[in-house]
Protein backbone atom coordinates (compact mmCIF):
# COMPACT_ATOMS: atom_id res chain seq x y z
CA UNK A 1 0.00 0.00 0.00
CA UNK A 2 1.32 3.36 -1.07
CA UNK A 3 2.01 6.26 1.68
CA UNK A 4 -1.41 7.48 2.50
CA UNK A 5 -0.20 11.31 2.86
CA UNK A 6 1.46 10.87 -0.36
CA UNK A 7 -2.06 9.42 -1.94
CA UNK A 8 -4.41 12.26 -0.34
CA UNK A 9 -2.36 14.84 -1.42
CA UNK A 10 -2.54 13.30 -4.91
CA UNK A 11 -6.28 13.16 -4.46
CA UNK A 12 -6.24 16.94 -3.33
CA UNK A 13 -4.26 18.27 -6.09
CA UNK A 14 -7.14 17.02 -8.71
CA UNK A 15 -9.49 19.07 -10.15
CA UNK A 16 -11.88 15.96 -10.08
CA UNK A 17 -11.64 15.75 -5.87
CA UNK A 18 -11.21 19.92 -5.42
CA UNK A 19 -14.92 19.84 -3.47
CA UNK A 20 -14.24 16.64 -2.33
CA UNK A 21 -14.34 16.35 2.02
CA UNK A 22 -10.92 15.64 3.38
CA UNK A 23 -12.79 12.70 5.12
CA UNK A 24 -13.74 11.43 1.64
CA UNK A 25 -10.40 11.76 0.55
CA UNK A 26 -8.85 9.92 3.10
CA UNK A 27 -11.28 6.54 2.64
CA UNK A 28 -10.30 7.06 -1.25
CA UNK A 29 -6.59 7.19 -0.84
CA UNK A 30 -7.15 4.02 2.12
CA UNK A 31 -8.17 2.02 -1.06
CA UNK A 32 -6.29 3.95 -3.56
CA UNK A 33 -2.39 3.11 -4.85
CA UNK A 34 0.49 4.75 -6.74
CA UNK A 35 2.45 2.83 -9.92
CA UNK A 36 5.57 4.22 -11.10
CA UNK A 37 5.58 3.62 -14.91
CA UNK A 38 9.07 4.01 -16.94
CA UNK A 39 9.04 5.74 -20.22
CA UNK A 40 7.69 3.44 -22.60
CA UNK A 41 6.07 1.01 -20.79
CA UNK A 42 2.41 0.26 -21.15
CA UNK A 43 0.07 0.87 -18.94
CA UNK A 44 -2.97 -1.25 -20.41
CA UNK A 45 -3.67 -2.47 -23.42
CA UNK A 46 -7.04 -2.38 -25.88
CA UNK A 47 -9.04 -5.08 -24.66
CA UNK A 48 -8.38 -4.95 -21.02
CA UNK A 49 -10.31 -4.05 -18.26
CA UNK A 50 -9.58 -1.36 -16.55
CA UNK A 51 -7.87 -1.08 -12.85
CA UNK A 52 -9.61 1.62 -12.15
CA UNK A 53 -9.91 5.63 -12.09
CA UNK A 54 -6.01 6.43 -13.04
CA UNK A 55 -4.54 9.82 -12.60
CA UNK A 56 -1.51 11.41 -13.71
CA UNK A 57 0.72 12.79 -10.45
CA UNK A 58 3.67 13.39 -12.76
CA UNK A 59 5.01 12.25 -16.41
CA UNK A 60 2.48 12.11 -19.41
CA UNK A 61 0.52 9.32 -20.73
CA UNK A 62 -0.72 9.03 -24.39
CA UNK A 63 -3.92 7.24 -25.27
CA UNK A 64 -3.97 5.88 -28.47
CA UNK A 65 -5.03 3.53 -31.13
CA UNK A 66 -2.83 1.49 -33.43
CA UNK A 67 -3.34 -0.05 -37.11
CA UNK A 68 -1.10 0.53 -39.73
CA UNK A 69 -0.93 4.42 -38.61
CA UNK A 70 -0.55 5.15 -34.71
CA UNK A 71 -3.58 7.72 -34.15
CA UNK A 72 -2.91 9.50 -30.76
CA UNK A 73 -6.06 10.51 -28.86
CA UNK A 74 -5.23 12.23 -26.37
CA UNK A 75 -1.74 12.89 -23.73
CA UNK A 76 -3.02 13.18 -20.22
CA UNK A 77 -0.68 15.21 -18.14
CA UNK A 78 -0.04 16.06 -14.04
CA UNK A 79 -3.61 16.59 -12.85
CA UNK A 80 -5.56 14.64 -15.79
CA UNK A 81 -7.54 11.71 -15.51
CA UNK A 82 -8.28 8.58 -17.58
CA UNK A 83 -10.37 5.37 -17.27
CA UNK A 84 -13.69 7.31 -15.81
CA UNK A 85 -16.10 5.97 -18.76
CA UNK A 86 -14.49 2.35 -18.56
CA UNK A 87 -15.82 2.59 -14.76
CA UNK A 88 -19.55 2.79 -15.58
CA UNK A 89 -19.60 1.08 -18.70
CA UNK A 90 -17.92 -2.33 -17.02
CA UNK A 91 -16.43 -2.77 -20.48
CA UNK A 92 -12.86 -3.09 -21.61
CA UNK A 93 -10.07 0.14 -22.59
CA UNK A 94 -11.11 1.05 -25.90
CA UNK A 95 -7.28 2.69 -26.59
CA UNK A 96 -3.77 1.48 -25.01
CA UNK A 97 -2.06 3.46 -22.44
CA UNK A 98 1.16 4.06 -22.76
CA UNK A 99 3.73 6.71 -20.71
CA UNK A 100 5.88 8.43 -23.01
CA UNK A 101 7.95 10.32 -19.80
CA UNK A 102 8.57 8.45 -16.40
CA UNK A 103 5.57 8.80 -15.14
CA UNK A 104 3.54 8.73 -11.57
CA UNK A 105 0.45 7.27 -11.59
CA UNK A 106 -2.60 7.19 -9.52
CA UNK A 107 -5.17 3.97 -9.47
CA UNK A 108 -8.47 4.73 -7.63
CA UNK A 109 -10.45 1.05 -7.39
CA UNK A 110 -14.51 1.68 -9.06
CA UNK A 111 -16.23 0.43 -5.86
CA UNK A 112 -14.51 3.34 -3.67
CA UNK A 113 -15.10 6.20 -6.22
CA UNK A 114 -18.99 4.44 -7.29
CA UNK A 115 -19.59 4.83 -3.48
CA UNK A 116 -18.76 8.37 -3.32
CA UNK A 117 -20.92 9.31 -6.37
CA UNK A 118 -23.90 7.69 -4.45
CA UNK A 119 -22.73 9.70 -1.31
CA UNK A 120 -21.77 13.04 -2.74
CA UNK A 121 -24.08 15.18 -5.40
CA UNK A 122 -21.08 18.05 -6.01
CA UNK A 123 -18.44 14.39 -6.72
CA UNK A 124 -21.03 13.32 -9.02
CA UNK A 125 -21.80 16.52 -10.83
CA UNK A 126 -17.99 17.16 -11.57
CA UNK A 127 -17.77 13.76 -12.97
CA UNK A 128 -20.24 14.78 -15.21
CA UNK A 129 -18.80 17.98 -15.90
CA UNK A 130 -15.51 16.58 -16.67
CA UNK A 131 -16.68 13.66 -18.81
CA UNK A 132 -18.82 16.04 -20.87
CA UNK A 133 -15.50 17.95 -20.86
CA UNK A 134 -14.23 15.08 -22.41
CA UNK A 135 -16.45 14.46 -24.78
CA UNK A 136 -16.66 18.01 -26.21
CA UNK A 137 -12.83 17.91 -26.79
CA UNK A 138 -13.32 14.75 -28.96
CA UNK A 139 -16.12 16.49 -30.93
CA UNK A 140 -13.67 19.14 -31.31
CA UNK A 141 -10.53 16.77 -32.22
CA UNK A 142 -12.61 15.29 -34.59
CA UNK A 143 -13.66 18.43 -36.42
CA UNK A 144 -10.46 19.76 -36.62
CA UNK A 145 -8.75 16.57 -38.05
CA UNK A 146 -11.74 16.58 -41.04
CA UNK A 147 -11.94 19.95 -41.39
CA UNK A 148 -8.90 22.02 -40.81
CA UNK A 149 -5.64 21.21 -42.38
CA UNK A 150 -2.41 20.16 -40.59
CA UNK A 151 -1.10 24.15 -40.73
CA UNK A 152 -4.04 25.29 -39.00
CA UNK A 153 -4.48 22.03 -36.51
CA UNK A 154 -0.65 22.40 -34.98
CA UNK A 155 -0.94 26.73 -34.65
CA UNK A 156 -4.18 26.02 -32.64
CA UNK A 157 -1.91 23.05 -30.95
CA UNK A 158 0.63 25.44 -30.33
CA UNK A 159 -2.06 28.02 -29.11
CA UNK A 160 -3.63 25.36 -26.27
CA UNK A 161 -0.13 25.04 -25.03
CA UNK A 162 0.09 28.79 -23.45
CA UNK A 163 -2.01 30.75 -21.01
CA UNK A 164 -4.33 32.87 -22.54
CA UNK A 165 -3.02 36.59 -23.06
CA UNK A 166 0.67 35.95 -22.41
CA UNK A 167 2.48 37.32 -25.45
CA UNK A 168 5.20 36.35 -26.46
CA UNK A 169 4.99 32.79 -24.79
CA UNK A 170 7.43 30.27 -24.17
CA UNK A 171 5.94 26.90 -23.75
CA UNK A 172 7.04 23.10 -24.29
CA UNK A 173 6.38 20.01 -26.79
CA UNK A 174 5.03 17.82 -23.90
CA UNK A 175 6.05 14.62 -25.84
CA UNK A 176 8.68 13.49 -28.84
CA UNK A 177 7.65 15.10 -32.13
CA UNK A 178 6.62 11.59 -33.17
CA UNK A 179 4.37 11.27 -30.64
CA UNK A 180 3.16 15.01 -31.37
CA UNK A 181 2.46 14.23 -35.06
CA UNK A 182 0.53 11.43 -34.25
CA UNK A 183 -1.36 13.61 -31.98
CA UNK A 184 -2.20 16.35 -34.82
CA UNK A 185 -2.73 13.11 -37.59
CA UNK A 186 0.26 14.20 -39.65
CA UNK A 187 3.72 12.54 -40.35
CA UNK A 188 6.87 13.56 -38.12
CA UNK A 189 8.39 15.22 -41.36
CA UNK A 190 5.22 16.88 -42.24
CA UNK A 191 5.67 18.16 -38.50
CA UNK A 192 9.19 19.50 -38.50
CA UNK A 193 8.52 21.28 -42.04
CA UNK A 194 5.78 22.99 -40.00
CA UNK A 195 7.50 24.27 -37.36
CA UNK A 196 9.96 25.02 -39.89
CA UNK A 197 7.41 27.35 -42.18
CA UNK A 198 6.18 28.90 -38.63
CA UNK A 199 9.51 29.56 -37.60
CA UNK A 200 10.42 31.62 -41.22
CA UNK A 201 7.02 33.46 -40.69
CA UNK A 202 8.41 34.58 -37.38
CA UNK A 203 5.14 33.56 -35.87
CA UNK A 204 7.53 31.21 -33.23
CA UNK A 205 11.03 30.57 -31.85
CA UNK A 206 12.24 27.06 -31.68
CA UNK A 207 14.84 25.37 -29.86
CA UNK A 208 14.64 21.40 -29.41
CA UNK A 209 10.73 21.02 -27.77
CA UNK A 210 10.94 24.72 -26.66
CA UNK A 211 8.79 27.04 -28.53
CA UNK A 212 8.04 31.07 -27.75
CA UNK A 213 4.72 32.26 -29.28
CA UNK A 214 6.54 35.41 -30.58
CA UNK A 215 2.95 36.44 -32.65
CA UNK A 216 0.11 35.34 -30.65
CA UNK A 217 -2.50 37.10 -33.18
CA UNK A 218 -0.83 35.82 -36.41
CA UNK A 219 -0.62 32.44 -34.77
CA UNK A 220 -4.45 32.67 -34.11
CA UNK A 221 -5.13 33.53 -37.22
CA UNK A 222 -3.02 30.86 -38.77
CA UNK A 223 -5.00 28.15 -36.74
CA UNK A 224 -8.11 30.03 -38.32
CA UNK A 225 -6.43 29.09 -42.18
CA UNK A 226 -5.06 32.77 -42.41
CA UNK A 227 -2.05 32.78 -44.35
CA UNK A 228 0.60 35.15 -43.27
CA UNK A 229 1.24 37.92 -46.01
């Protein structure tokens, strides 16, 4: 069993359990554990069932599906959750779970976190919340993969990455830029001649994974299909 302190504080730090009574949180964390996943290892496969809720202390996890094409679907990061639908649905992962960094992870058993939905309206409202969340961001992968090209998918990309306002902005590939491509549905040279043509525009700075936002505007408007002049 994993350091209880170490597990509530886990608990505390997610958006999921911010309402959540420190009572509450400790019987979660008494039945909760920690895994400590090297880079590359998987974490479950397609077809599996699930261990339960699993949260992301540290590291970065990508969810993804794989025929003759890796399609990424989604890298859950520090705070971010993954497994919730699994949970109610009793069914097995629809995607493989993988950690692409060292990675901390969080397992949270169903019967625990089922109990505290029955218990606690505000739990069970954010799980809604964040699941609807969830499913608005796939709506919105989806649309931008069949309807926006690959220039205009990686400048909003680059865009999510910052805080709104900041400008100029420095922020960070979270992953490899193979794992990044196969986030945006493009090929890792179709990628790097992106960042390339961005770079010339002067709409960013690029060293390695680190990027500065140097034209916040332009960049919006690229992700909009504006071409720069």
């Amino acid at each position: 069993m994993a350091d209880g302190h170490l597990v509530t504080a886990i608990l505390a730090n997610l958006p999921l359990f911010r309402h959540t009574s420190p009572a509450r949180l400790a019987e979660l964390a008494r039945h909760s554990r920690t895994e400590h996943v090297l880079r590359g290892a998987t974490i479950a496969r397609r077809g599996e069932r699930a261990r339960g809720l699993m949260a992301v202390a540290y590291g970065l996890v990508k969810l993804s599906l794989k025929g003759d094409i890796e399609k990424v679907l989604r890298l859950v990061g520090p705070g971010e959750t993954f497994g919730e639908a699994v949970l109610f649905l009793d069914k097995p992962l629809p995607v493989d779970a993988i950690a692409v960094a060292d990675t901390l992870l969080l397992v949270v058993p169903a019967a625990p976190l089922l109990a505290l939905i029955d218990a606690d309206r505000a739990f069970a409202r954010g799980m809604l919340a964040s699941l609807s969340q969830r499913m608005q961001a796939l709506v919105a992968d989806f649309e931008a993969t069949t309807q926006h090209g690959a220039r205009e998918r990686l400048a909003a990309y680059l865009e999510s990455l910052a805080p709104p306002g900041a400008a100029p902005a420095a922020v960070r590939l979270p992953a490899s830029k193979t794992v990044i491509a196969a986030r945006l549905g493009v090929t890792k040279e179709t990628l790097s001649r992106l960042l390339r043509q961005l770079s010339d525009e002067r709409l960013i700075a690029m060293t390695k994974r680190d990027i500065t936002l140097l034209d916040r505007p332009r960049l919006a408007a690229a992700a909009r299909g504006a071409r720069s002049a």
